[in-house]
Structures are given as structure tokens and as C-alpha cells.
Protein backbone atom coordinates (compact mmCIF):
# COMPACT_ATOMS: atom_id res chain seq x y z
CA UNK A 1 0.00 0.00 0.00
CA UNK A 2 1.43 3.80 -0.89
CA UNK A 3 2.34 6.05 1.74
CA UNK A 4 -1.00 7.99 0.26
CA UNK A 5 -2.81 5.63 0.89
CA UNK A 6 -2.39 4.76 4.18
CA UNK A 7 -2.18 8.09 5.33
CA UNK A 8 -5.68 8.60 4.14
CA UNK A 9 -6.56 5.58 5.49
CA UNK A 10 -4.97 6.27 9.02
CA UNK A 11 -7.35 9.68 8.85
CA UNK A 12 -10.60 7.77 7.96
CA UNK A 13 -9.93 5.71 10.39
CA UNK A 14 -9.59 8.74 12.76
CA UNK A 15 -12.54 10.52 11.74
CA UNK A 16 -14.42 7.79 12.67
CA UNK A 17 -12.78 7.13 16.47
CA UNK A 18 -11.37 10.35 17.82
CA UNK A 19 -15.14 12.16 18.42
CA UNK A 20 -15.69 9.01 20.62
CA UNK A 21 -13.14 9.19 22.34
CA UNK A 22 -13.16 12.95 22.64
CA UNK A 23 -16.45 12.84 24.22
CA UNK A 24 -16.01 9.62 26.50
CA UNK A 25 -13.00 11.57 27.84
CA UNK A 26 -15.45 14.87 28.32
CA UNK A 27 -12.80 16.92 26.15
CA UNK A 28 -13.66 20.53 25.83
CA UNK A 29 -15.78 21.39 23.48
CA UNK A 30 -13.40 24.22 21.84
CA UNK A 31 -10.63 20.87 21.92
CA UNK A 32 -13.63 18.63 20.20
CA UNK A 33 -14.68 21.61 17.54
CA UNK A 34 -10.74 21.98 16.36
CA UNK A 35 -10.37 18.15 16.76
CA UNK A 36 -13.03 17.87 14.15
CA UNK A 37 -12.25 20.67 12.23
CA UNK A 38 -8.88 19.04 11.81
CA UNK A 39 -10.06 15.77 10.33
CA UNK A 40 -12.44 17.25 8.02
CA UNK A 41 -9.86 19.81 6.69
CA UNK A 42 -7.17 17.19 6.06
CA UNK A 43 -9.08 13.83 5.05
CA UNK A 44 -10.65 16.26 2.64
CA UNK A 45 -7.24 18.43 1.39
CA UNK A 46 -5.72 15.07 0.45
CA UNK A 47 -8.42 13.28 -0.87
CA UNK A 48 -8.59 16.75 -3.28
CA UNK A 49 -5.05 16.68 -3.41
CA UNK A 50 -4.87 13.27 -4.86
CA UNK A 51 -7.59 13.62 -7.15
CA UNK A 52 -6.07 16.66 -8.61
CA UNK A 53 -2.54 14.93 -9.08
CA UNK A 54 -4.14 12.22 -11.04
CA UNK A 55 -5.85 14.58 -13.15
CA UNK A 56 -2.21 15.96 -13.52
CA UNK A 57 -2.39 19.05 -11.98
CA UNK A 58 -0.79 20.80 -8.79
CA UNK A 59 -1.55 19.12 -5.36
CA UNK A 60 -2.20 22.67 -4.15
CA UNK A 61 -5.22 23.17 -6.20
CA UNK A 62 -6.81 20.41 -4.68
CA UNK A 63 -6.01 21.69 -1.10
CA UNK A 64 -7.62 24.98 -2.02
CA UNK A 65 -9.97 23.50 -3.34
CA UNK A 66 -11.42 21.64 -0.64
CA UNK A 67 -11.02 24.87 1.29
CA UNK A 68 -13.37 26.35 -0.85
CA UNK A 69 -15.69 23.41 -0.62
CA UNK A 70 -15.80 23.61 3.47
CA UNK A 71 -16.07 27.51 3.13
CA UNK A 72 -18.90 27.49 1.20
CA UNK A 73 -21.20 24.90 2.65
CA UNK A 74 -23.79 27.66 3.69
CA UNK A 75 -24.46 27.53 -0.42
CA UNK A 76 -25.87 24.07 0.03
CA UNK A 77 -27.74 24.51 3.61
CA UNK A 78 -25.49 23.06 6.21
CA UNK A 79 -24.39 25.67 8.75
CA UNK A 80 -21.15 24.84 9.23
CA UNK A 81 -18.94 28.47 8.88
CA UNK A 82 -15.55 26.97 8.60
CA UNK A 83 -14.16 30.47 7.99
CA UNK A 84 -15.35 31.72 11.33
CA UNK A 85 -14.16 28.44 13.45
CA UNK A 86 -10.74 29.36 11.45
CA UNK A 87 -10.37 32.91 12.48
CA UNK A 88 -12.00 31.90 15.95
CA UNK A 89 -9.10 28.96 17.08
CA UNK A 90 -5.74 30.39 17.99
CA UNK A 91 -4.26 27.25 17.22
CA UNK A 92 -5.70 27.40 13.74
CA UNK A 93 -4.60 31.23 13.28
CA UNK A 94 -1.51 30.18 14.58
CA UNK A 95 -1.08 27.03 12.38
CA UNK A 96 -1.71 29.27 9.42
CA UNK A 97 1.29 32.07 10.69
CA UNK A 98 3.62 28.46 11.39
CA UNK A 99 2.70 27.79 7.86
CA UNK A 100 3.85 30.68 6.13
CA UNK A 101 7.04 30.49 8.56
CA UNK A 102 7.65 26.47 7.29
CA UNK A 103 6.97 27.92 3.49
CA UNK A 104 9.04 30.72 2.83
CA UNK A 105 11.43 29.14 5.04
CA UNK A 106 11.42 25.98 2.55
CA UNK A 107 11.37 28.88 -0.48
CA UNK A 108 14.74 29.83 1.31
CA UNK A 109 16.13 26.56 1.18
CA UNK A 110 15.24 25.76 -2.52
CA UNK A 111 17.28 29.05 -3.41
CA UNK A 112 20.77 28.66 -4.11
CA UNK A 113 22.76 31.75 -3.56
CA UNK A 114 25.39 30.90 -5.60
CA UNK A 115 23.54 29.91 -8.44
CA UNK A 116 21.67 32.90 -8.43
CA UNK A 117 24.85 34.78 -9.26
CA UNK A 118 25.95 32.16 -11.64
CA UNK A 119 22.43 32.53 -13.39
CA UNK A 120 23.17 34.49 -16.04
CA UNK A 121 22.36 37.67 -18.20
CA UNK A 122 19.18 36.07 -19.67
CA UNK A 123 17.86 34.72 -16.88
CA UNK A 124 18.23 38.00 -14.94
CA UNK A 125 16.28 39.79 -17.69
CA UNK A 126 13.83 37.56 -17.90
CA UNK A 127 13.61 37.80 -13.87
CA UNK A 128 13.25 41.80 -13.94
CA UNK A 129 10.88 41.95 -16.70
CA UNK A 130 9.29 39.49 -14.91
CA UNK A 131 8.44 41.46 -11.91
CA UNK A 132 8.38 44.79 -13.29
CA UNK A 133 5.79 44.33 -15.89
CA UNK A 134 3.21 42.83 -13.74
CA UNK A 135 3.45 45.09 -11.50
CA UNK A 136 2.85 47.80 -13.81
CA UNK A 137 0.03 46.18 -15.51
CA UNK A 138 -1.98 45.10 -12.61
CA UNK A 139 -1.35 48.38 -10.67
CA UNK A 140 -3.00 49.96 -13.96
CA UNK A 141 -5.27 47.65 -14.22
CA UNK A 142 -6.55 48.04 -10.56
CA UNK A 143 -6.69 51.40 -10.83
CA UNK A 144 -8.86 51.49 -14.17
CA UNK A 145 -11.18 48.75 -12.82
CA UNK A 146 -11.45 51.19 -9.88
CA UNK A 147 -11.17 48.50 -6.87
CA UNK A 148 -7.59 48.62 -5.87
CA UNK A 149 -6.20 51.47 -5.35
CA UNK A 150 -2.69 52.90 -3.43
CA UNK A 151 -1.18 50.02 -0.78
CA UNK A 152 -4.10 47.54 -1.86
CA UNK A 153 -3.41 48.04 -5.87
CA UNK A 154 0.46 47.19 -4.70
CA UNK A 155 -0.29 44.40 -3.79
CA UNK A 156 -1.80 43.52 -6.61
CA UNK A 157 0.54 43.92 -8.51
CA UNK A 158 3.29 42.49 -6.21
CA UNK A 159 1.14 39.04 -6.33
CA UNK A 160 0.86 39.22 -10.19
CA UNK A 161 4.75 39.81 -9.87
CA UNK A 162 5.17 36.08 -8.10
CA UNK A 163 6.14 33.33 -10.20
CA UNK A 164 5.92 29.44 -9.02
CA UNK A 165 9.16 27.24 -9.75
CA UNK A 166 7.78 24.40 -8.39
CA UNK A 167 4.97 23.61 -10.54
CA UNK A 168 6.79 24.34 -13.77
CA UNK A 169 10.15 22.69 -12.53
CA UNK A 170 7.57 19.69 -12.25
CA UNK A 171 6.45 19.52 -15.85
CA UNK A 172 10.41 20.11 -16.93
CA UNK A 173 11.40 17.34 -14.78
CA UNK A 174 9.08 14.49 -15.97
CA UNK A 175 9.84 15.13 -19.07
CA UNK A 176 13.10 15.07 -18.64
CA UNK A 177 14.00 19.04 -19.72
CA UNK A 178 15.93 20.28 -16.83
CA UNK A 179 19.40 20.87 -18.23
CA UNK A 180 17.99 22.27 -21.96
CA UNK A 181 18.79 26.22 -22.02
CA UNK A 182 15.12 27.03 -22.24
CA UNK A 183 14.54 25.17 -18.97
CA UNK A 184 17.55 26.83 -17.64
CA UNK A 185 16.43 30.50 -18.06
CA UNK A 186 12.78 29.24 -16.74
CA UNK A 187 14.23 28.01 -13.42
CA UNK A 188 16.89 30.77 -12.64
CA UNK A 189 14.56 33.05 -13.44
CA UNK A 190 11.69 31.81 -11.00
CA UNK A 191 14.31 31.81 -8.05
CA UNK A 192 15.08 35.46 -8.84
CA UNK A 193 11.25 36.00 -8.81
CA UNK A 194 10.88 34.84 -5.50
CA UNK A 195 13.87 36.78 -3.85
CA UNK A 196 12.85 39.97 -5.33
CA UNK A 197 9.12 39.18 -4.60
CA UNK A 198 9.78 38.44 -0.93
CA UNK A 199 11.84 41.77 -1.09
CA UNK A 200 8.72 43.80 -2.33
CA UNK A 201 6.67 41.66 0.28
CA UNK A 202 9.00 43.12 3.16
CA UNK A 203 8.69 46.84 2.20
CA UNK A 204 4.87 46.23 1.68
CA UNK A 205 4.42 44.57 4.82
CA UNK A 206 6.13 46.83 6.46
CA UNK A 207 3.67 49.55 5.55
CA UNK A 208 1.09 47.74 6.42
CA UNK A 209 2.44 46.58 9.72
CA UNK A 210 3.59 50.52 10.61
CA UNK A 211 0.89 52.52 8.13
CA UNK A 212 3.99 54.74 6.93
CA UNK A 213 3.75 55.63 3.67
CA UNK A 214 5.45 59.17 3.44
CA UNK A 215 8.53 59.06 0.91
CA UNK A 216 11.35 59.39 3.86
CA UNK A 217 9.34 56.73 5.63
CA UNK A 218 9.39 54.22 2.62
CA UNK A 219 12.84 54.71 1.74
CA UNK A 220 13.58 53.95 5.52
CA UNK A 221 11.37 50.70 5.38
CA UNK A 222 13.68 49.60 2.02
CA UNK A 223 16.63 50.68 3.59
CA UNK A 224 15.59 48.41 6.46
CA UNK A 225 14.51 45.82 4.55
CA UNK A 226 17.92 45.52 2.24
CA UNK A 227 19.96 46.23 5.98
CA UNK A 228 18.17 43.15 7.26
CA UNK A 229 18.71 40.90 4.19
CA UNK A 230 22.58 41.87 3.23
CA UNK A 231 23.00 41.42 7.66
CA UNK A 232 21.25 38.07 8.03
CA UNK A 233 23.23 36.98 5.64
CA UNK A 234 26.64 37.73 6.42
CA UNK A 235 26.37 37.55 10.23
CA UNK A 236 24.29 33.59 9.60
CA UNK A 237 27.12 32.59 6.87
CA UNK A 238 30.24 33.21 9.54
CA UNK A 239 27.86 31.87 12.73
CA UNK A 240 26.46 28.90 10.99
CA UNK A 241 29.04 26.44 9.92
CA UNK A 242 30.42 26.37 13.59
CA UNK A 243 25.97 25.72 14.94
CA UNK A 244 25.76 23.51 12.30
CA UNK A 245 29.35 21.47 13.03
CA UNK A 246 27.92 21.45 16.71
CA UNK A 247 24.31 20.07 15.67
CA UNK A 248 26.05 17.42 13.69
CA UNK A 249 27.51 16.07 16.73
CA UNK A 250 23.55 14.16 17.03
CA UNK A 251 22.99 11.35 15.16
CA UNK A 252 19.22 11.93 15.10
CA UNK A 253 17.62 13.22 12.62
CA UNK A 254 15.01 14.93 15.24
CA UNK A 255 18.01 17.32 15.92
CA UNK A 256 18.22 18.04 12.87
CA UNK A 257 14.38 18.59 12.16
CA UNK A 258 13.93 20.74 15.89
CA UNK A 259 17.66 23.23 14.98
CA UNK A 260 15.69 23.83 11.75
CA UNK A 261 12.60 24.78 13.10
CA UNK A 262 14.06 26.48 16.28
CA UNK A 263 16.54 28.27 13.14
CA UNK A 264 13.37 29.47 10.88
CA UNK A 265 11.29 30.86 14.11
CA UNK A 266 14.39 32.53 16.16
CA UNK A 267 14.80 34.66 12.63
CA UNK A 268 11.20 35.07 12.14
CA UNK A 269 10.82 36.64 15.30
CA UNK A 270 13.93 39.06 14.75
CA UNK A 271 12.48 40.27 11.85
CA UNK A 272 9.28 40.86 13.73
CA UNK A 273 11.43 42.78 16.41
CA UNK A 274 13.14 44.93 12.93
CA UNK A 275 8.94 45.83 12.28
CA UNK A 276 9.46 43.33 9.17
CA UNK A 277 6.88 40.77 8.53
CA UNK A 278 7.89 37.74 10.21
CA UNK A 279 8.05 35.24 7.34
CA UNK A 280 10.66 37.72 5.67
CA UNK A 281 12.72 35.83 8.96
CA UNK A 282 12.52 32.42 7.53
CA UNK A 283 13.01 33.24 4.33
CA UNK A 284 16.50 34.79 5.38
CA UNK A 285 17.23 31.60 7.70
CA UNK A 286 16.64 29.23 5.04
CA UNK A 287 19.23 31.17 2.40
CA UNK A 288 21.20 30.66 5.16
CA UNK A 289 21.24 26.72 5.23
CA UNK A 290 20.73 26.53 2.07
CA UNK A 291 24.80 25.33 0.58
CA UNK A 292 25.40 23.91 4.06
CA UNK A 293 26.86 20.63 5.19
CA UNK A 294 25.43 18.51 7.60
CA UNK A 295 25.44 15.43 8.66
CA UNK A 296 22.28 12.66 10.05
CA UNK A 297 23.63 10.57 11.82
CA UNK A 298 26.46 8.64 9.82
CA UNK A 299 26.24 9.90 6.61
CA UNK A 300 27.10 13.55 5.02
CA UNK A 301 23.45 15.04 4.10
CA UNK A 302 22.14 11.23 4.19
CA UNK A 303 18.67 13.41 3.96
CA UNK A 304 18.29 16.73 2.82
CA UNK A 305 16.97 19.42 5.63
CA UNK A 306 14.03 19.89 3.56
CA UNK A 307 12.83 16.20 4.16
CA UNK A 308 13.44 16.01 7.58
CA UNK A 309 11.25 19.56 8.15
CA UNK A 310 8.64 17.63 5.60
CA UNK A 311 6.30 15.98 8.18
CA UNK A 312 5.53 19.17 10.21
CA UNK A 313 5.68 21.46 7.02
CA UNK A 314 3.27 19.23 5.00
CA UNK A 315 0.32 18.84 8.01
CA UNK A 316 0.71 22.68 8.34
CA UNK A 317 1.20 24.15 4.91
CA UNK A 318 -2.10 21.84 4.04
CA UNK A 319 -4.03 23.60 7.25
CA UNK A 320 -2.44 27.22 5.62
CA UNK A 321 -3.88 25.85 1.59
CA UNK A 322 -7.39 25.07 2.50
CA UNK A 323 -7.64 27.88 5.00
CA UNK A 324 -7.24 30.27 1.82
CA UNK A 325 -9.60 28.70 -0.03
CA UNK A 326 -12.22 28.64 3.00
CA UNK A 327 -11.91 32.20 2.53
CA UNK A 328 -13.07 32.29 -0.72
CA UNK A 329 -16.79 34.01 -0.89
CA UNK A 330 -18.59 31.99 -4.02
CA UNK A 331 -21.32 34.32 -3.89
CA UNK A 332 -18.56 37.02 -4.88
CA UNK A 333 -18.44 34.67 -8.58
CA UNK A 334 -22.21 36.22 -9.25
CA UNK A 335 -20.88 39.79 -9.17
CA UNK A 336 -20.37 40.64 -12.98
CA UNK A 337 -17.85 43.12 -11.60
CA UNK A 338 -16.05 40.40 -9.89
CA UNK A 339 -15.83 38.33 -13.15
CA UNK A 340 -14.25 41.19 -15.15
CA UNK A 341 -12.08 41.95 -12.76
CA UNK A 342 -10.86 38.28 -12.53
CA UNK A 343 -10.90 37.58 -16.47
CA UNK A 344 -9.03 41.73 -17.04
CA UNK A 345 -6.16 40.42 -14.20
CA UNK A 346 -5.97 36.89 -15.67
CA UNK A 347 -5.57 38.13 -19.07
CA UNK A 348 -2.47 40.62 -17.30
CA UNK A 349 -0.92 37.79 -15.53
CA UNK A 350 -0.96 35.69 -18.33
CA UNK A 351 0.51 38.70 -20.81
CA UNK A 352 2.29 40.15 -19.01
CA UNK A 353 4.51 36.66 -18.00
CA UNK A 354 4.35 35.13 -21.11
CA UNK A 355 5.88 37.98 -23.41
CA UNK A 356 8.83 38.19 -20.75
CA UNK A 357 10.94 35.05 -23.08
CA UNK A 358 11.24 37.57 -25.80
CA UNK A 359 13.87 39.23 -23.59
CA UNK A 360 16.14 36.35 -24.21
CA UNK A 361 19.16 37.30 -26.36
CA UNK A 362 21.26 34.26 -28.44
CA UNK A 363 19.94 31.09 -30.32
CA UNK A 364 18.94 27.42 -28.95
CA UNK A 365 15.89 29.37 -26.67
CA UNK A 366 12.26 28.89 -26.84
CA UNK A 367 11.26 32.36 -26.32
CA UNK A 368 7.38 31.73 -26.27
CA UNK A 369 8.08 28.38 -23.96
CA UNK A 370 10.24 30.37 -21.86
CA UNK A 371 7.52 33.16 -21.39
CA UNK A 372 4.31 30.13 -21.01
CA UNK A 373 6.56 28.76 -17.89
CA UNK A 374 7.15 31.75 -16.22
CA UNK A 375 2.91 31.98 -16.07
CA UNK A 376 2.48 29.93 -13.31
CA UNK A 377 1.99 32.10 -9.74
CA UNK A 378 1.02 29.33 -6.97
CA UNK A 379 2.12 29.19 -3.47
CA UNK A 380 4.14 32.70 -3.76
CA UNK A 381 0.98 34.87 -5.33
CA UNK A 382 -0.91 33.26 -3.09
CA UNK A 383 1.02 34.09 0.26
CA UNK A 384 0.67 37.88 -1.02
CA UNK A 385 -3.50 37.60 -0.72
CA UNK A 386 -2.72 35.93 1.99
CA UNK A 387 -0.76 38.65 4.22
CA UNK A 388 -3.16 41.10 2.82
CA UNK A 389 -5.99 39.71 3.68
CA UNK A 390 -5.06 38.91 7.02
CA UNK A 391 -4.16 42.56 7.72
CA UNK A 392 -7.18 44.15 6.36
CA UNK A 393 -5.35 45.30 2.71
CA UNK A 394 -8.17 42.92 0.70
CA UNK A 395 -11.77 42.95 1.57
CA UNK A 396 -13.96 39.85 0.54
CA UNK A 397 -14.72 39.82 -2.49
CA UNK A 398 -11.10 41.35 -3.36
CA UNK A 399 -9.53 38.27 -1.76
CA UNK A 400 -11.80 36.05 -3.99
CA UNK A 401 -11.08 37.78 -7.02
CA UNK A 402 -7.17 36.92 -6.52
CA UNK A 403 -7.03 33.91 -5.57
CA UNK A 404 -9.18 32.87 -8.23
CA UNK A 405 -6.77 34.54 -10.36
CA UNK A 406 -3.95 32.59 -9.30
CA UNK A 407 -5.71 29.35 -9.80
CA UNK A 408 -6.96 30.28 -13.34
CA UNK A 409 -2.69 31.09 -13.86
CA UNK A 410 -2.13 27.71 -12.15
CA UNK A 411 -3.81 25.84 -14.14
CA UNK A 412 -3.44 27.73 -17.54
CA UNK A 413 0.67 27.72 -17.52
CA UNK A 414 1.03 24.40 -17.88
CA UNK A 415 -1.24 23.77 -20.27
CA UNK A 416 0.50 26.22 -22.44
CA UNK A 417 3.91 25.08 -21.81
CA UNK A 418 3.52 21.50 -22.52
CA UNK A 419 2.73 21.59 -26.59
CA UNK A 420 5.96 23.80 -26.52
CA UNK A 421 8.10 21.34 -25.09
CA UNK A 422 9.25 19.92 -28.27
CA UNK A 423 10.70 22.81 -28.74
CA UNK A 424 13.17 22.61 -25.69
């Protein structure tokens, strides 16, 4: 039996004995209502998650998906506001904050310093124009659609700006396409994406978190932000190979898994003390691991850090995935303003990503396939709504609009890129 499988079978199984048991043991109801909540929200994110996969598309849809599902279930009369019970449980809002912390802090990991400077001139472009163009065009388009305007059109743009490598580096990889230039330019181009996004996430979140928006004020908050990144960095890279030589003294992989954790919420927290969103934190501390060795128990990087932070990253990264899409108001989808505004912002994301492989200069690129991967926004866009919506930057329908938006981009990359494959 697959790991999959028994996983799902383990939570059936659980769904089915732990109200019991709650209630035999006269467990609290707030303990009982997030027990519950719990089993629904994961039994049904990987049954979704599954489903999706085999219909080969991104495991993340299918978590959002049955987010939306359990948000919505007012639509077919059972009054059940997952939504509320979210925002009312401190463990769930604080699952969702661990969440971001575990993601960007795995975003840090999967970005190799030293390959972003080896990356190369087209990659770079492609990067820039990447972010810059997006930005402008949602901005714009906000502001002619008249619903997001100043900090909340930013961030509109700034999530148009995101770009997934995961889900295109998945489609490269199974068929094989990794090492072609095309691919190349895709991937380094992605990772620059993210690092610049989470840059533009810092300064925004900063504003948000400390409402200055006068010009000194912002160029402080970059300053900061740059200070914070360029300091992290050079003070964790002369620290860390002596913490990690000390850490490999264990030969359990727990060690490993609890200095990680410990690693990506100690810098989380000192970004929170620099007025920087915490998540900018882990981002930092997982640049900082990312070219280190280590060794588990025996062997030199036996498993990679990423795998051994897996098990509590996956439970709570699913809990962050469907809580998004429990957000999601469907009755927002019957506004005819709301369906512009989604199909004018898809059309931008899409354009303005998928022109960005006519930057490339030289021969042996697939300019168009270059642009199609780059379409992709996932887990990245989707931390943007996120943060905003959390602080009060989106309202409702706002919130559904975008997200709905980075499905739609999800979903549509892909299918673009793979009839252009041949030409890789």
C-alpha cells in the first residue's frame, strides 16, 4: 500500500474514532470543535489533493480546493462556517502564521545563492521583466477597474509579480527538460522571482504593519529591509558552519528537524522585532542553510533538511492551503464586476509573464516556452492575498477575485507550456 494511501486511510480511520473518544473523555468542546475541524480539513485536502494529481495538476489546487468546498457549505444549507471556526481557534490562526514560517522558510532553502549569481544575463532579464511588468500592468489595471487602489493596488501587482518554480520545474522534470537552455532561463529566473518578490513583500508589509507611507518613511522601510537581508546573511554565513558542526555532533535526525525549526522561528521573530513581517525571517534563515553541510547521523546530508522539516511542514502548509480557499466568498463569482475583474487580471498575468521570453538574447531558446513557464503564480501569489488579507489590505470579495486569479494562472501555464516542449 502507498504512503497515500495509508495516510488517508490512518485519517478515515480517525474521523471515525477520535469524536468518541473525545467525548467519552469529556474533552472541551473548543478541543472537540478543532479536533473535528482538523479531520475534516485534512481527510478532505488530500483526498482533493490526490484527485487533482491524477488529473495531472498541482496538489495545491486540490487543497484549495477543498477549502473552498468547506467555506462554502452555507451555499448548500449546512451551517457549518468553517471560515469563522478558522479565524476563531488560535491554534488554527496560529497554524496558518507556522505555515507561512515552514513555506518561505522551505522557499529559502530551494534558493541557491550561488547559483543565483551564476544565473546568467538572460535569466536575470527575464527575472526583472518578470516582476516589473506585472506590476505595472496590474497596478493599472486596478486602478482602471477602480477596486484597488494605493497600498491595496500594490499588492496587486506584487502578487501578479510572483512566479511558481515548483509547478513548472515539475512539468520540466518528468519530461526530462531540466538541463535544456530554455529550462535553464525558466528556473533561474523563477528563483530570482521569488527573492525579489519576498523583497517587495517586506517593504509592503512593512507599511502595512507601521501605516507609513510618506517618501522618507518608505525609503527607511527599504533601507531596512535591504539592511536586514545583506545582515542576516553575512552575520548567519560566519555563525552557521560552527551551529551547524555542533548540531552534527547528534545522530538523530530529530536534531536536525527541531535546529531547523528552532533556526526558521528565532529569525522570524527578529524580523518581527526589525517591524518586518515575520516570514521575511525564515526566508532569510533558510538562504542561510541553504549550501550547508550537515550530517544525520552517519552519513554527510544522508537526507536533505528539507525532508526532515517535511512531516511538520506538509500537516501545516495543508491547514495554511485550505484555509485560503475557505476564505473564498462563491457568492462574490455572481458579481459581474467580480468576473471582469478576474478575467481583465488573468488576461495581465498571463501577458504580461508570457511575453517576458522575448527578452532572451542568443539562439537554442524557446522564447514563447520560456515566457508560457514563467505563467504559473502558486504558493508565492498566493502568500501575497494571503498577508493582505489577514491585515485588512483585501476585503472579501477582493480576496476572492485573486485567488481565483492565481488558480486560473495555475492551471493555464502548464497547459500552455507543454505543446511547446518539443521545442526545448
Amino acid at each position: 500500500m502507498s504512503r497515500r494511501k495509508k495516510k488517508l486511510l490512518w485519517l478515515l480511520l480517525a474521523a471515525i474514532l477520535l469524536p468518541t473518544t473525545a467525548m467519552a473523555n469529556g474533552a472541551s468542546e473548543a478541543f472537540t470543535r478543532t479536533t473535528l475541524l482538523l479531520i475534516v480539513m485534512i481527510t478532505l485536502a488530500d483526498l482533493c489533493g490526490f484527485l487533482f494529481e491524477r488529473l495531472g495538476m498541482a496538489e495545491i489546487l486540490g487543497e484549495i480546493y477543498a477549502g473552498i468546498v468547506l467555506g462554502n457549505l452555507a451555499l448548500v444549507g449546512i451551517d457549518w462556517n468553517v471560515s469563522e471556526l478558522l479565524r476563531d481557534s488560535e491554534f488554527m490562526a496560529y497554524s496558518s502564521e507556522l505555515a507561512l514560517v515552514l513555506l518561505l522558510f522551505l522557499v529559502g532553502l530551494e534558493s541557491d545563492i550561488s547559483s543565483l549569481l551564476r544565473v546568467g544575463k538572460n535569466a536575470a532579464m527575464v527575472a526583472v521583466g518578470g516582476v516589473v511588468l506585472p506590476i505595472v500592468l496590474g497596478v493599472g489595471a486596478s486602478a482602471a477597474l477602480g477596486f484597488a487602489t494605493g497600498l491595496e493596488g500594490w499588492f496587486v501587482g506584487a502578487m501578479l509579480a510572483a512566479t511558481s518554480v515548483g509547478i513548472t520545474a515539475k512539468v520540466l522534470g518528468e519530461n526530462g527538460l531540466v538541463k535544456t537552455p530554455s529550462a535553464q532561463v525558466i528556473l533561474g529566473a523563477a528563483v530570482i522571482d521569488d527573492v525579489l518578490g519576498i523583497l517587495l513583500l517586506a517593504v509592503l508589509a512593512s507599511v502595512v504593519v507601521s501605516g507609513e507611507v510618506a517618501p522618507l518613511d518608505l525609503v527607511w522601510i527599504i533601507a531596512k529591509a535591504l539592511l536586514f537581508f545583506v545582515g542576516a546573511l553575512l552575520i548567519g554565513r560566519r555563525l552557521m558552519p560552527a551551529m551547524v558542526h555542533v548540531v552534527s555532533l547528534s545522530k538523530h535526525s530529530s536534531f536536525w528537524t527541531g535546529f531547523a525549526l528552532c533556526l526558521a522561528l528565532s529569525f522570524a521573530q527578529i524580523a518581527a522585532f526589525a517591524g518586518l513581517a515575520p516570514l521575511i525571517g525564515a526566508f532569510v534563515a533558510g538562504l542561510i542553510l541553504d549550501d550547508m553541510d550537515f550530517r544525520v547521523g552517519d552519513a554527510l546530508q544522508k537526507h536533505k533538511l528539507e525532508e526532515l522539516v517535511q512531516p511538520i511542514s506538509d500537516i501545516m502548509i495543508t491547514i495554511f492551503f485550505v484555509g485560503i480557499g475557505a476564505m473564498v466568498q462563491l457568492e462574490a463569482l455572481l458579481n459581474p464586476q467580480i468576473l471582469l475583474i478576474i478575467l481583465v487580471l488573468t488576461t495581465v498575468a498571463v501577458i504580461s509573464k508570457g511575453s517576458v521570453g522575448f527578452i532572451v538574447r542568443g539562439s537554442g531558446y524557446d522564447r514563447l516556452g520560456i515566457g508560457y513557464g514563467m505563467i504559473p503564480r502558486g504558493e508565492v501569489g498566493l502568500v501575497f492575498a494571503a498577508f493582505a488579507a489577514a491585515n485588512g489590505v483585501f476585503c472579501g470579495e477582493t480576496y476572492t477575485a485573486l485567488v481565483m486569479v492565481v488558480l486560473l494562472t495555475t492551471v493555464i501555464g502548464p497547459l500552455l507550456l507543454k505543446p511547446r516542449l518539443a521545442y526545448f
